[in-house]
PDB file of N, CA and C in Angstrom:
ATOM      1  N   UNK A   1       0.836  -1.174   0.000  1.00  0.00           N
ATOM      2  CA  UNK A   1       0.000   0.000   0.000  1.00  0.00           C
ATOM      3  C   UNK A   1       0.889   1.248   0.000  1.00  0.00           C
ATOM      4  N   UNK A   2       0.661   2.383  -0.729  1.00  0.00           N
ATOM      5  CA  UNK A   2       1.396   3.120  -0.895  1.00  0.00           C
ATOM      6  C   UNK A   2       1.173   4.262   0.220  1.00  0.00           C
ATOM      7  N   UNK A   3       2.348   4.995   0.738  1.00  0.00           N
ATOM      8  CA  UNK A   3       2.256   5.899   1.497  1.00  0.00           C
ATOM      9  C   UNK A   3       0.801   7.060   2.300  1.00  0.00           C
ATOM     10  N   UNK A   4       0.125   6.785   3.656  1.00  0.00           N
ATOM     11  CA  UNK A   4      -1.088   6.807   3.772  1.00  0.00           C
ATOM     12  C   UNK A   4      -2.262   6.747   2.833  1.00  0.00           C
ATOM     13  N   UNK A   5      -2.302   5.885   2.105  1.00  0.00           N
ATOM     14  CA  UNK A   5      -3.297   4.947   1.241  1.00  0.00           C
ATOM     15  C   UNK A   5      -4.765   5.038   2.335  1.00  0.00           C
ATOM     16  N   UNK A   6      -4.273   4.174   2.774  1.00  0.00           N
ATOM     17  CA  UNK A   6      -5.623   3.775   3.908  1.00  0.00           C
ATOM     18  C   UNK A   6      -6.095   5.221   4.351  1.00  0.00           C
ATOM     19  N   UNK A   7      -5.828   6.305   4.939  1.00  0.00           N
ATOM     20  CA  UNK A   7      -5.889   7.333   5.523  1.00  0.00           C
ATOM     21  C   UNK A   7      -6.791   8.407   4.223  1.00  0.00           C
ATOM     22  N   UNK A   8      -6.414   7.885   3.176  1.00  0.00           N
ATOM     23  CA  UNK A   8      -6.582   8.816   1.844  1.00  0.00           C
ATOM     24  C   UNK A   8      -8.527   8.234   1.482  1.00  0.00           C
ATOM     25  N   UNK A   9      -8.454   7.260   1.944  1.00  0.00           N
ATOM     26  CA  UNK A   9      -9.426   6.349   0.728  1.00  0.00           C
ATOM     27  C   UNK A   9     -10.673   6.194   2.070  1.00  0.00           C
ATOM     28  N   UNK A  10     -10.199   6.193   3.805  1.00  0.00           N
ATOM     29  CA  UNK A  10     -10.969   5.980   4.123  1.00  0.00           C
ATOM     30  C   UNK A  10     -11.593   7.319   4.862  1.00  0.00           C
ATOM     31  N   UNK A  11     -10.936   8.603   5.046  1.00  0.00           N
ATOM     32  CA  UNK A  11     -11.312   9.781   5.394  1.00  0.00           C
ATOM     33  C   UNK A  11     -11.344  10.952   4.289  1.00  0.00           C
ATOM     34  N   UNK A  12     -11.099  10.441   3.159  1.00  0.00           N
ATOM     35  CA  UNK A  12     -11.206  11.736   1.914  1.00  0.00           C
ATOM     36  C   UNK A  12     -10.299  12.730   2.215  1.00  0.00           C
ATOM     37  N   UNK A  13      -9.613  12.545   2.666  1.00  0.00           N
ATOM     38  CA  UNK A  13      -8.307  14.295   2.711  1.00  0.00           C
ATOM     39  C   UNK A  13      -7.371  13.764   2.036  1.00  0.00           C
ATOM     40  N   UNK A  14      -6.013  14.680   1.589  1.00  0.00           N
ATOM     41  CA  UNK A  14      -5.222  14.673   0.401  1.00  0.00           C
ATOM     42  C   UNK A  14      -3.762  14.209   1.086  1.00  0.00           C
ATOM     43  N   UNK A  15      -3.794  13.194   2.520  1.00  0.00           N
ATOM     44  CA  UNK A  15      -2.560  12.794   3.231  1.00  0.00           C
ATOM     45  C   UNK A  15      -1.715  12.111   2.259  1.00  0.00           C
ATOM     46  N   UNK A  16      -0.288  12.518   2.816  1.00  0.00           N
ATOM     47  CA  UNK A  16       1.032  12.027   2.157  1.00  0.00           C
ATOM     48  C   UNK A  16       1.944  12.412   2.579  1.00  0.00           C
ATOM     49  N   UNK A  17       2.871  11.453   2.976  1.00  0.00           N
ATOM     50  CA  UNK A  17       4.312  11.860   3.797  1.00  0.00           C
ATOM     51  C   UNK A  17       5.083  13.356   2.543  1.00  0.00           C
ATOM     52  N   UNK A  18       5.189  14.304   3.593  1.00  0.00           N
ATOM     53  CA  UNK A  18       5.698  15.868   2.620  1.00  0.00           C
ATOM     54  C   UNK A  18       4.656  16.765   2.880  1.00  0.00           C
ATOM     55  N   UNK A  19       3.509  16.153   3.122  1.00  0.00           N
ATOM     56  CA  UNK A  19       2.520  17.549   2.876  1.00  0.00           C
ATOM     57  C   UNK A  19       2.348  18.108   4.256  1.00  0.00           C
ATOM     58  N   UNK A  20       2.638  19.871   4.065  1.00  0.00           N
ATOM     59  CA  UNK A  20       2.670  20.221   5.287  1.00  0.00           C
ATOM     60  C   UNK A  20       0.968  20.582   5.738  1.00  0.00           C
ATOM     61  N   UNK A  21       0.775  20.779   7.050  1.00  0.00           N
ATOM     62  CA  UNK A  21      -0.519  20.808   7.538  1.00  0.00           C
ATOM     63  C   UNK A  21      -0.268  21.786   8.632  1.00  0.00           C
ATOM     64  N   UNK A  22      -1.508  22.398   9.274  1.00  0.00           N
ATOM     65  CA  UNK A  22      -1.401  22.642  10.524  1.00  0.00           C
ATOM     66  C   UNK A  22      -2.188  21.659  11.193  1.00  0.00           C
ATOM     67  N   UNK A  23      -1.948  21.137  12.487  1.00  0.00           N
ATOM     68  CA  UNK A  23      -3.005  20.690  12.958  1.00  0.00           C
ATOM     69  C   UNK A  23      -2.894  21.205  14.855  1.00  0.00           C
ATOM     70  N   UNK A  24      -4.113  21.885  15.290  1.00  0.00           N
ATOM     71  CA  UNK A  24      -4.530  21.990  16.258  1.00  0.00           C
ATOM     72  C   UNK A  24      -3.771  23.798  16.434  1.00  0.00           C
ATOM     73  N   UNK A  25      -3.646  24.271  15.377  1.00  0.00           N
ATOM     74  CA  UNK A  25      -3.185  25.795  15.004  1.00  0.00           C
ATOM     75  C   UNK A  25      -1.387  25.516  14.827  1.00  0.00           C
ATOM     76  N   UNK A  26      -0.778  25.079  14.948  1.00  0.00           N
ATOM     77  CA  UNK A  26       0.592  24.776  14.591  1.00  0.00           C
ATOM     78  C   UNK A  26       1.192  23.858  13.853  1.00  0.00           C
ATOM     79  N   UNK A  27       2.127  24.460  12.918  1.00  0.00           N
ATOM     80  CA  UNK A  27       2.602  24.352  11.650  1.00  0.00           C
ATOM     81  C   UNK A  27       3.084  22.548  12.041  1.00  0.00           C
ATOM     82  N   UNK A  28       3.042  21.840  10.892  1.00  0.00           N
ATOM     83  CA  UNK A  28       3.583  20.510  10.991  1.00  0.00           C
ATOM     84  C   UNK A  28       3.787  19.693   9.545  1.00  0.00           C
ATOM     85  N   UNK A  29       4.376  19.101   9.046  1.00  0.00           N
ATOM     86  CA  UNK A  29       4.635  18.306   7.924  1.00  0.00           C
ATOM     87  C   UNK A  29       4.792  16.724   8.334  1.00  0.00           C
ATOM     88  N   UNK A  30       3.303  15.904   7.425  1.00  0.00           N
ATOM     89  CA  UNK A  30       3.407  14.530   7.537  1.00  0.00           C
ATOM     90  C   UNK A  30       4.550  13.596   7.363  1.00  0.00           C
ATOM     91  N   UNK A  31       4.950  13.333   8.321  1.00  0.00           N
ATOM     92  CA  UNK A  31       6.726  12.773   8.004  1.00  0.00           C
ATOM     93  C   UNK A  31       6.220  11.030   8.584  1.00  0.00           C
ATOM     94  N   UNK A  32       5.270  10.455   8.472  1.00  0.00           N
ATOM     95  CA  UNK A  32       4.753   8.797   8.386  1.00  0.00           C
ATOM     96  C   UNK A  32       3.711   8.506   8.459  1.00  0.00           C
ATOM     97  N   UNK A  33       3.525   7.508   8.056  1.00  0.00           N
ATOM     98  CA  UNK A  33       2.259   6.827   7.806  1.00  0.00           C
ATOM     99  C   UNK A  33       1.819   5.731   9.148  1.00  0.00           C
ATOM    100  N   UNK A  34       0.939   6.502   9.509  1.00  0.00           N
ATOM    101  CA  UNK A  34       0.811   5.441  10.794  1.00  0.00           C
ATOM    102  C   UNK A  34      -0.453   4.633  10.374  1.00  0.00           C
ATOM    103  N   UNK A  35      -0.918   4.220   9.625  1.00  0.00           N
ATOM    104  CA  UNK A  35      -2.422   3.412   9.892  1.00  0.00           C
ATOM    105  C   UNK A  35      -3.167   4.141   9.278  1.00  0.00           C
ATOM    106  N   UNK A  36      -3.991   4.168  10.733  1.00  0.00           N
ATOM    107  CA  UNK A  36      -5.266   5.089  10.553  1.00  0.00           C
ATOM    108  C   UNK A  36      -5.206   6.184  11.103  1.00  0.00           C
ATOM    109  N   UNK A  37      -3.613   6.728  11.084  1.00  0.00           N
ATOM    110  CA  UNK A  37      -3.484   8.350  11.614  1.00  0.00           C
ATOM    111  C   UNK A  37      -2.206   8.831  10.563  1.00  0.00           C
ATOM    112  N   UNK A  38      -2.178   9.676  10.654  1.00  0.00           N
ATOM    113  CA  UNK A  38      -0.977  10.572  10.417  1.00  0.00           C
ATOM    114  C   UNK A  38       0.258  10.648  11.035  1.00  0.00           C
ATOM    115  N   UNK A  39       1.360  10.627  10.965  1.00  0.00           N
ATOM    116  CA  UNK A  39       2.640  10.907  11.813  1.00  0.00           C
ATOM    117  C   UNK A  39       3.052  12.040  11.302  1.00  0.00           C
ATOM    118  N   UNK A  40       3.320  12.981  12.417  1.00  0.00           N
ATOM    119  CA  UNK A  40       3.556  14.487  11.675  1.00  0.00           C
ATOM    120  C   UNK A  40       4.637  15.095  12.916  1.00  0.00           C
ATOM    121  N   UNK A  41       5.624  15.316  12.105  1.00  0.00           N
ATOM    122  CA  UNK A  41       6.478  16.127  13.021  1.00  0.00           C
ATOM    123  C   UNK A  41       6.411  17.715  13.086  1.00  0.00           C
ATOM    124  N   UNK A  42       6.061  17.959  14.337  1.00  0.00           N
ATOM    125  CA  UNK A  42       6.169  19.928  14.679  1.00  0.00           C
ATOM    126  C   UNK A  42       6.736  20.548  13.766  1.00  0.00           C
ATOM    127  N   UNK A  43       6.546  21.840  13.693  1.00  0.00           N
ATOM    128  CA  UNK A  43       7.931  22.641  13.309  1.00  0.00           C
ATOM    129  C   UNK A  43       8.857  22.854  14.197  1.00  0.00           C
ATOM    130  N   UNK A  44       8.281  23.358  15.501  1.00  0.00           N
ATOM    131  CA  UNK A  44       8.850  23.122  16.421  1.00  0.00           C
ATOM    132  C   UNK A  44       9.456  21.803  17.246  1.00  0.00           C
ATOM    133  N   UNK A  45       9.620  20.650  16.907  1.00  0.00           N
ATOM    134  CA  UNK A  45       9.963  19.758  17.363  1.00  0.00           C
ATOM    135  C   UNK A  45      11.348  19.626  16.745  1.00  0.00           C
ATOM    136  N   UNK A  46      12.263  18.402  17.231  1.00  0.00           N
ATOM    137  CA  UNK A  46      13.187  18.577  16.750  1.00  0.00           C
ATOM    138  C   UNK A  46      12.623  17.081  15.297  1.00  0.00           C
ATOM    139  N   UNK A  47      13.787  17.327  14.117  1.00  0.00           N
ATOM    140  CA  UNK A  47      13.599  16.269  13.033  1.00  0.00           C
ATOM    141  C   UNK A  47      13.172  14.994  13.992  1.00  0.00           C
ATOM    142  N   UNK A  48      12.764  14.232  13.700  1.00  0.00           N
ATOM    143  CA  UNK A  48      12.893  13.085  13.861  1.00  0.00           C
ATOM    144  C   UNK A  48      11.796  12.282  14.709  1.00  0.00           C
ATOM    145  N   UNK A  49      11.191  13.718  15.730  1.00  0.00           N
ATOM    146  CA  UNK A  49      10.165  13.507  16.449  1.00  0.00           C
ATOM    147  C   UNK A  49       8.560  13.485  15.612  1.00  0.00           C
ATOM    148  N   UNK A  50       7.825  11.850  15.600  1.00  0.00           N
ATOM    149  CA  UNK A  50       6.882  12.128  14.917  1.00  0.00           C
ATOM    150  C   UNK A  50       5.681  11.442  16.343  1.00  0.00           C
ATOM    151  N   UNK A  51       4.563  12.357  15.897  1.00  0.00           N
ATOM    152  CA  UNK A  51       3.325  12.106  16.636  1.00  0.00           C
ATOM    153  C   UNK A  51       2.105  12.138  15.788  1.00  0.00           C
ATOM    154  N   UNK A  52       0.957  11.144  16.725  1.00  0.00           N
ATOM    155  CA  UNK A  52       0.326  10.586  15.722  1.00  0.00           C
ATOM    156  C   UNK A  52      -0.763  11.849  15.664  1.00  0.00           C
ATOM    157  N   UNK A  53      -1.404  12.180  14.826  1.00  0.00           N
ATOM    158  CA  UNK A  53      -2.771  13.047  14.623  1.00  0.00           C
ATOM    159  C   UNK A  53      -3.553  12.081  13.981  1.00  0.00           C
ATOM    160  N   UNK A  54      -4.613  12.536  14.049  1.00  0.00           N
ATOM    161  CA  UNK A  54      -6.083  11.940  13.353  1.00  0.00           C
ATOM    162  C   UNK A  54      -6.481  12.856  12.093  1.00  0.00           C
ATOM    163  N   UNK A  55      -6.093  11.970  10.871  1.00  0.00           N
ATOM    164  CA  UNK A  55      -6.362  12.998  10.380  1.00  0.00           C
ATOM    165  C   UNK A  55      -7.553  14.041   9.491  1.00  0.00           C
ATOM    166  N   UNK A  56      -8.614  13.780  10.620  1.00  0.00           N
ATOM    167  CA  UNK A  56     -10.096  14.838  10.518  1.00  0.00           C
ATOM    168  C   UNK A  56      -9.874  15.610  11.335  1.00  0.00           C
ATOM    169  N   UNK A  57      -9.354  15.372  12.427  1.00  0.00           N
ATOM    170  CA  UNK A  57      -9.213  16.218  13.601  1.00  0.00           C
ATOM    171  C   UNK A  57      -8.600  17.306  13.573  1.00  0.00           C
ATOM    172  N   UNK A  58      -9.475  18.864  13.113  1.00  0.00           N
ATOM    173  CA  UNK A  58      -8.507  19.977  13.515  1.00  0.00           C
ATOM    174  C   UNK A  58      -6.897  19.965  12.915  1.00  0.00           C
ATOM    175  N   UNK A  59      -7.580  19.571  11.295  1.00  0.00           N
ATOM    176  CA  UNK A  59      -5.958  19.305  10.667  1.00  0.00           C
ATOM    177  C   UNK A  59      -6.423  19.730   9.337  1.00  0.00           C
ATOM    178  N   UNK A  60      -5.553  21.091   8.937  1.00  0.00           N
ATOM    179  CA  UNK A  60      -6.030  21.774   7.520  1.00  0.00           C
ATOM    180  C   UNK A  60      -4.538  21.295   6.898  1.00  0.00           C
ATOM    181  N   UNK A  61      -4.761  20.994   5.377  1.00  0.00           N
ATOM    182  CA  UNK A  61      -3.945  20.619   4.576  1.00  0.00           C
ATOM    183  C   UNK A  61      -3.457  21.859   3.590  1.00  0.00           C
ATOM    184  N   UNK A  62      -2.360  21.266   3.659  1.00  0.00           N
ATOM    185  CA  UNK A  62      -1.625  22.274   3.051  1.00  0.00           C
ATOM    186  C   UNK A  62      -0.701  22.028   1.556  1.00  0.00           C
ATOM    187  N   UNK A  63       0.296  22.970   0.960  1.00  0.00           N
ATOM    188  CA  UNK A  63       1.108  22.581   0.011  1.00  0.00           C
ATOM    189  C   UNK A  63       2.266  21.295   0.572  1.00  0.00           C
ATOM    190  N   UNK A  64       2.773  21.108  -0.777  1.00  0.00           N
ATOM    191  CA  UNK A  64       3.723  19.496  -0.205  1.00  0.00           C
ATOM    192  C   UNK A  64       5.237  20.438   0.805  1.00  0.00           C
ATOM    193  N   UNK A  65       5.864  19.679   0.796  1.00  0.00           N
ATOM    194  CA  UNK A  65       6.861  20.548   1.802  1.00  0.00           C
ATOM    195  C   UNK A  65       7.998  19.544   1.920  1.00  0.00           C
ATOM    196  N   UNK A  66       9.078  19.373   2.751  1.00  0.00           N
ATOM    197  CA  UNK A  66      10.186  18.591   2.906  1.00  0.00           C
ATOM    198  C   UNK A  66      10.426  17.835   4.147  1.00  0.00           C
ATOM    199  N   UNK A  67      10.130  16.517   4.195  1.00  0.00           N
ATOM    200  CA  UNK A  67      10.538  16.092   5.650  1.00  0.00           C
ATOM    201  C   UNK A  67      12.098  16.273   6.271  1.00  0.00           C
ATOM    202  N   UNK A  68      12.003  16.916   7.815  1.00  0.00           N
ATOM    203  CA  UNK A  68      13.320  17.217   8.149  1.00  0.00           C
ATOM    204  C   UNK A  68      14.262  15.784   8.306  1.00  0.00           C
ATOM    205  N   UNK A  69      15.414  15.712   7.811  1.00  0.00           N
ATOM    206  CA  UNK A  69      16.046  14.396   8.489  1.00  0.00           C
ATOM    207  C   UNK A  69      16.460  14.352   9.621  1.00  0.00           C
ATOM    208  N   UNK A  70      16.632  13.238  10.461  1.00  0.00           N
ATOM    209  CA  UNK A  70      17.068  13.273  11.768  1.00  0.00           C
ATOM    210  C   UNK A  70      18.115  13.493  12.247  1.00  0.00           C
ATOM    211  N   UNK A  71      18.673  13.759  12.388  1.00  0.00           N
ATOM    212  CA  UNK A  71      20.386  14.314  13.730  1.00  0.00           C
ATOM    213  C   UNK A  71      21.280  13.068  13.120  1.00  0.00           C
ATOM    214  N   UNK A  72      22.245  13.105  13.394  1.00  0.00           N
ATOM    215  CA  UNK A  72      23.280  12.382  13.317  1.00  0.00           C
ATOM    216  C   UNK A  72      23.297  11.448  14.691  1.00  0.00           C
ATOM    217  N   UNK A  73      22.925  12.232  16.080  1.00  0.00           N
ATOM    218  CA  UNK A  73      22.682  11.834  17.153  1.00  0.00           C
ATOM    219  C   UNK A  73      21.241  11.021  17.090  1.00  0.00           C
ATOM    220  N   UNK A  74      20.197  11.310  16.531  1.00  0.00           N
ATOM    221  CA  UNK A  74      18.729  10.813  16.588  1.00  0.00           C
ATOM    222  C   UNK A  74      19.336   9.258  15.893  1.00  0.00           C
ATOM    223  N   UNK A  75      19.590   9.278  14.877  1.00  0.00           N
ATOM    224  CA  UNK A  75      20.175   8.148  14.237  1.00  0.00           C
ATOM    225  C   UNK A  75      21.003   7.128  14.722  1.00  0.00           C
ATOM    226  N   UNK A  76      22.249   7.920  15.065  1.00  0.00           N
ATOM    227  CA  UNK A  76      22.799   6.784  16.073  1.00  0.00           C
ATOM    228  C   UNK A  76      22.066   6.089  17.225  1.00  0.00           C
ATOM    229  N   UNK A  77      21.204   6.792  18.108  1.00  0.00           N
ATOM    230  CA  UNK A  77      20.606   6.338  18.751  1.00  0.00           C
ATOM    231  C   UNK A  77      19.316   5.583  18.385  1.00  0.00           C
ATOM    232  N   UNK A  78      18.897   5.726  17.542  1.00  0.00           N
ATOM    233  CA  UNK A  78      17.852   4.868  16.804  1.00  0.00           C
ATOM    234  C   UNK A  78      18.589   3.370  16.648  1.00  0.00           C
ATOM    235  N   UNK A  79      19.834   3.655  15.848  1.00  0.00           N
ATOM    236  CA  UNK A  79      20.186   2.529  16.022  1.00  0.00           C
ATOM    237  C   UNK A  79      20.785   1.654  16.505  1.00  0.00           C
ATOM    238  N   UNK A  80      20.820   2.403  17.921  1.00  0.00           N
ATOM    239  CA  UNK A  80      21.177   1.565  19.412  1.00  0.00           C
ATOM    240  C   UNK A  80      20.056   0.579  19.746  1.00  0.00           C
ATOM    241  N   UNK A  81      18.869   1.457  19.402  1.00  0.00           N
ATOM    242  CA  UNK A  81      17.731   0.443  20.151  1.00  0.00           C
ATOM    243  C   UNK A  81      17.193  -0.378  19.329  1.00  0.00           C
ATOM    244  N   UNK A  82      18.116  -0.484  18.387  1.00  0.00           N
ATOM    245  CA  UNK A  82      17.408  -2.026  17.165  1.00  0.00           C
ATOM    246  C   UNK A  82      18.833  -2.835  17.321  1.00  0.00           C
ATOM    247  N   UNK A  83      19.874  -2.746  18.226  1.00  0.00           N
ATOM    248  CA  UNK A  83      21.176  -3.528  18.056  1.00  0.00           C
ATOM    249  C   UNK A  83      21.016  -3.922  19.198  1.00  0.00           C
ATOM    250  N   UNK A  84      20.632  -2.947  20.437  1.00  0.00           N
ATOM    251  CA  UNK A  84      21.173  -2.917  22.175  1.00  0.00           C
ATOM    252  C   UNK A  84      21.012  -4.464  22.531  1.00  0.00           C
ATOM    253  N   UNK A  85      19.997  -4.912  22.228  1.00  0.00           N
ATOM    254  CA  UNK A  85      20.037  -7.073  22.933  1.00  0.00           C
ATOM    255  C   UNK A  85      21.100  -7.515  22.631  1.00  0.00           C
ATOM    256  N   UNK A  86      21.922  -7.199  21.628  1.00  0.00           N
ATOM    257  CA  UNK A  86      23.217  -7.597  20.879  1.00  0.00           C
ATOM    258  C   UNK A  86      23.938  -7.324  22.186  1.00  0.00           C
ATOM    259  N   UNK A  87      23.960  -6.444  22.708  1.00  0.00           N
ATOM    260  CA  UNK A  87      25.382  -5.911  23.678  1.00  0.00           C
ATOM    261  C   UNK A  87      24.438  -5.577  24.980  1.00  0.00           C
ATOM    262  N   UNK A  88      24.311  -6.584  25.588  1.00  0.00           N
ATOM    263  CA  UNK A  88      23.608  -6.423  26.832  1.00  0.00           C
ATOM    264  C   UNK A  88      24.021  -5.748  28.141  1.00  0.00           C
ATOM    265  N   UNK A  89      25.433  -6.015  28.167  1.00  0.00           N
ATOM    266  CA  UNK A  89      26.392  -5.311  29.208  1.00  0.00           C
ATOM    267  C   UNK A  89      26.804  -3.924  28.775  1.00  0.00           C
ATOM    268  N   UNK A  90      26.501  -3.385  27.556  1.00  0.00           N
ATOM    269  CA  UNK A  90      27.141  -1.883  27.040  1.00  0.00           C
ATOM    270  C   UNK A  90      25.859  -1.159  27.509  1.00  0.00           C
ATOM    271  N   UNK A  91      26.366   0.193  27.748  1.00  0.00           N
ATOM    272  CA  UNK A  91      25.850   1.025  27.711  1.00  0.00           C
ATOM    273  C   UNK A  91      25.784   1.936  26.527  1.00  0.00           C
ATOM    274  N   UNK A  92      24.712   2.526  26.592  1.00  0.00           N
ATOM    275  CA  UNK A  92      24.923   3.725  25.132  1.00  0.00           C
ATOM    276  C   UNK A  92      25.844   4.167  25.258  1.00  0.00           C
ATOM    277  N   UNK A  93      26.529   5.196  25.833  1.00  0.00           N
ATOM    278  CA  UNK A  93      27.562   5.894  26.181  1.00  0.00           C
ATOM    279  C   UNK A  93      28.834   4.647  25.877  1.00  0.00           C
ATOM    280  N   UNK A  94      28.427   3.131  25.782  1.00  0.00           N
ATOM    281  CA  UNK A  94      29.831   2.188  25.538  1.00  0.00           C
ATOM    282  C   UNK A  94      29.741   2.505  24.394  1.00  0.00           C
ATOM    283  N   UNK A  95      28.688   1.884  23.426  1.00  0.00           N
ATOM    284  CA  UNK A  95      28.518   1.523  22.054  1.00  0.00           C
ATOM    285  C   UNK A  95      28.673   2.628  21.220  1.00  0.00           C
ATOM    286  N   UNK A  96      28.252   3.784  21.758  1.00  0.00           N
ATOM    287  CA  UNK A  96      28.701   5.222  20.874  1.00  0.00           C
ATOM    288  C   UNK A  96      30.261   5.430  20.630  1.00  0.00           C
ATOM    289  N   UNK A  97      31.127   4.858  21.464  1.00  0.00           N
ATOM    290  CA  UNK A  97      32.999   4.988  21.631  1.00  0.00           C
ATOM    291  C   UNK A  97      32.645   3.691  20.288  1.00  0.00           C
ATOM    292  N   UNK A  98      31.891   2.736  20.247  1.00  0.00           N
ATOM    293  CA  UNK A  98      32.611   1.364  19.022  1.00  0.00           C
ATOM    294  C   UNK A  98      32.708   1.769  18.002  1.00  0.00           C
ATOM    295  N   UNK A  99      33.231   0.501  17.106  1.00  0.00           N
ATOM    296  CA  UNK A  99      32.887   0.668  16.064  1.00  0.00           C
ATOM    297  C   UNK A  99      31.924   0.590  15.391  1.00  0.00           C
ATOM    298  N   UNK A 100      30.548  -0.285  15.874  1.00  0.00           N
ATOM    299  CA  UNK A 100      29.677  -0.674  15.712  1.00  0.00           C
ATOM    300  C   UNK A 100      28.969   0.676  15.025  1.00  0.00           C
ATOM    301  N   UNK A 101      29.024   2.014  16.081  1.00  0.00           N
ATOM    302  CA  UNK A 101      28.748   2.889  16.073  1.00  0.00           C
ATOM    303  C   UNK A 101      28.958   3.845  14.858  1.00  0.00           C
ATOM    304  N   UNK A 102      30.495   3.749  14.485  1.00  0.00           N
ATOM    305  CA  UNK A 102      31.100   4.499  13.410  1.00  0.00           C
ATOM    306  C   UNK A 102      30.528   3.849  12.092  1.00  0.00           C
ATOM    307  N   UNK A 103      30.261   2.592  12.012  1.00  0.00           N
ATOM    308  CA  UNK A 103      29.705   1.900  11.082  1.00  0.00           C
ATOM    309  C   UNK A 103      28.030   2.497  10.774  1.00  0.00           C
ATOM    310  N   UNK A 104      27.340   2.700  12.060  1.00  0.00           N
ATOM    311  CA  UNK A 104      26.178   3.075  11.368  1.00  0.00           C
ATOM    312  C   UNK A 104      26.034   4.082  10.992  1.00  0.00           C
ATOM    313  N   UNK A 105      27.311   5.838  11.417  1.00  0.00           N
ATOM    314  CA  UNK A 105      26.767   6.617  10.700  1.00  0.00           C
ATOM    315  C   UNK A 105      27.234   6.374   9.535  1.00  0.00           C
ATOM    316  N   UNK A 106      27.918   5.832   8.981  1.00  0.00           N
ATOM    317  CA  UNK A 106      27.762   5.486   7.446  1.00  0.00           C
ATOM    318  C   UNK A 106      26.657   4.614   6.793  1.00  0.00           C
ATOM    319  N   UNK A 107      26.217   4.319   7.376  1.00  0.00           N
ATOM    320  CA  UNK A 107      25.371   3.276   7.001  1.00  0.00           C
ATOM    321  C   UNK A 107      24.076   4.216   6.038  1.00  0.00           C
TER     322      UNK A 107
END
């Protein structure tokens, strides 16, 4: 299914990861597809932070726009918590010194 599909077909609004919106009076751009909601990060939030809206609820649509990318830090740490069972005795603060680490910001 292509990018909020379900969201498009079963509430009639024009959702799609890019399109910016306001919802609840502050600025926001759909940055995922959650289901049967929207994932939309603030303007004010930092990249990477997404929360779910409904999207009938007090959510006007807008022109398409650019999702922010996440931190270099948001990332690494993202991908601490899809490795961390791997290294049960490390701490973040270990695994950020590895290599493990240097490997994913390239990744």
């Amino acid at each position: 299914m292509a990018d909020c599909e379900y969201v498009r077909q079963h509430y009639g609004v024009p959702a799609c990861i890019g399109r910016r919106v306001v919802v609840y009076g502050k600025p926001a751009i759909i940055s995922a597809d959650r289901g049967h909601y929207i994932g939309i990060t603030y303007d004010a939030d930092r990249p990477g932070v997404i929360r779910n809206a409904h999207p009938t609820s007090e959510v006007e649509y807008l022109d398409m726009g650019t999702v922010r990318p996440m931190t270099r830090g948001q990332r690494r740490y993202l991908h601490w918590l899809e490795v961390a069972d791997c290294f049960p005795d490390w701490k973040f603060g270990d695994w950020v010194k590895s290599s493990y680490a240097r490997e994913a910001d390239h990744a």
